[in-house]
Protein backbone atom coordinates (compact mmCIF):
# COMPACT_ATOMS: atom_id res chain seq x y z
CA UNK A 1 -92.88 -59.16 42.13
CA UNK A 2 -94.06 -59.43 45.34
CA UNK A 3 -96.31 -57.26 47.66
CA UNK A 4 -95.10 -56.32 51.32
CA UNK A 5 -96.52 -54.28 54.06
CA UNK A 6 -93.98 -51.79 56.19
CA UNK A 7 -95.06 -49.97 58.96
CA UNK A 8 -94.15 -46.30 58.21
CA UNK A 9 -93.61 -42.92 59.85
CA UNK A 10 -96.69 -41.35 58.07
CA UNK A 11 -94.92 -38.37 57.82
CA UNK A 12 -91.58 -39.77 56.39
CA UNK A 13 -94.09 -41.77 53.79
CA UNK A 14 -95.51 -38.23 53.20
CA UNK A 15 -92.56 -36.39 52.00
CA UNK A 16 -90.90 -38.92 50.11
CA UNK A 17 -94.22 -39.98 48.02
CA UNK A 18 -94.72 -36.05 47.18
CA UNK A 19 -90.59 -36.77 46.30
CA UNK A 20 -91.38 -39.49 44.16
CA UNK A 21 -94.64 -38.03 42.21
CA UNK A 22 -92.74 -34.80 41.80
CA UNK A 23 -89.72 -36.18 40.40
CA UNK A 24 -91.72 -38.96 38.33
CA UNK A 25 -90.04 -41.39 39.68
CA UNK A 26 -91.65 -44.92 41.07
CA UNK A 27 -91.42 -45.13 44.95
CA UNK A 28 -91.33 -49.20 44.67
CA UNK A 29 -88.23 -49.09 42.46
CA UNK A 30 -86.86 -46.20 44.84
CA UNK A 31 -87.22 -48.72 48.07
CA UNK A 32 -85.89 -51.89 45.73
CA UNK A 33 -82.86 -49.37 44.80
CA UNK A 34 -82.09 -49.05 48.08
CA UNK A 35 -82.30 -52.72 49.76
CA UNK A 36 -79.68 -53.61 46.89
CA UNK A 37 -78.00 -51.32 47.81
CA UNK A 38 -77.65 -52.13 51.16
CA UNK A 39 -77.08 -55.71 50.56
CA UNK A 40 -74.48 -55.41 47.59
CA UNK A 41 -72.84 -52.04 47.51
CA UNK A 42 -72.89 -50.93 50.82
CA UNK A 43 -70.87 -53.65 52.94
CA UNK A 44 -68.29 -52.95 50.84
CA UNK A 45 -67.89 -49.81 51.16
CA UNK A 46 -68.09 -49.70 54.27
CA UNK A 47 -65.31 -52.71 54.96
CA UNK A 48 -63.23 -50.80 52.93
CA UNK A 49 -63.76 -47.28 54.23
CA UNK A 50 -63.55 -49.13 57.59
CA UNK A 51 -60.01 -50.76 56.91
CA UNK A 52 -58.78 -47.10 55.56
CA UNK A 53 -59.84 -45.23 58.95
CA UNK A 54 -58.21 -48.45 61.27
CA UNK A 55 -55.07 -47.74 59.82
CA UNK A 56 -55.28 -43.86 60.10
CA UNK A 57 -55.99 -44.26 63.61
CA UNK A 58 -53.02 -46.54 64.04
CA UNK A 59 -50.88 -43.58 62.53
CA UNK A 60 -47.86 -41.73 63.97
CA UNK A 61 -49.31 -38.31 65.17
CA UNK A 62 -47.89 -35.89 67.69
CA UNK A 63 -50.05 -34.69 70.64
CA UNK A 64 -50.01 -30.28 69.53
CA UNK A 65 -52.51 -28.96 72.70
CA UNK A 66 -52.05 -24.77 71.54
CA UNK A 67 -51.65 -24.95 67.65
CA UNK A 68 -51.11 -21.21 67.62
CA UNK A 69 -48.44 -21.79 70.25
CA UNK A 70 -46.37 -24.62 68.72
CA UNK A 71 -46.53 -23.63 64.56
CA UNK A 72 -47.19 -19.59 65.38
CA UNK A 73 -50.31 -19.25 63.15
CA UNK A 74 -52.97 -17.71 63.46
C-alpha cells in the first residue's frame, strides 16, 4: 500500500465520505475500485461501444423532416 495526496473539491470529498461511512464501505478501496476500472475495464468498453456506434452512423437511413407527414402518426 501506498499513501497519496489528491487535491479535492471539499465538497465532492464531503458527500462521498458521508457515502462511504453510511454505506460501511472503505473510501480507499472505493477510489482503488475505480482507477482499475478505468485502466482495465473501461477502454474496452468503450473501444467496443465505440466500434458499434461507427458503424451505426455509417448506416443506410432516409432523411423523414415531418414524421407525422410521411408515416401519418400521430
Amino acid at each position: 500500500m501506498t499513501l497519496k495526496t489528491f487535491n479535492l473539491n471539499q465538497e465532492v470529498y464531503g458527500k462521498f465520505s458521508a457515502f462511504c461511512k453510511g454505506h460501511g464501505i472503505s473510501m480507499s478501496k472505493q477510489i482503488e475500485l475505480f482507477m482499475e476500472s478505468q485502466i482495465e475495464n473501461e477502454p474496452e468498453v468503450k473501444r467496443t461501444y465505440l466500434e458499434k456506434l461507427n458503424n451505426i452512423r455509417k448506416g443506410r437511413f432516409i432523411i423523414v423532416k415531418n414524421f407525422t407527414e410521411k408515416y401519418g402518426l400521430e
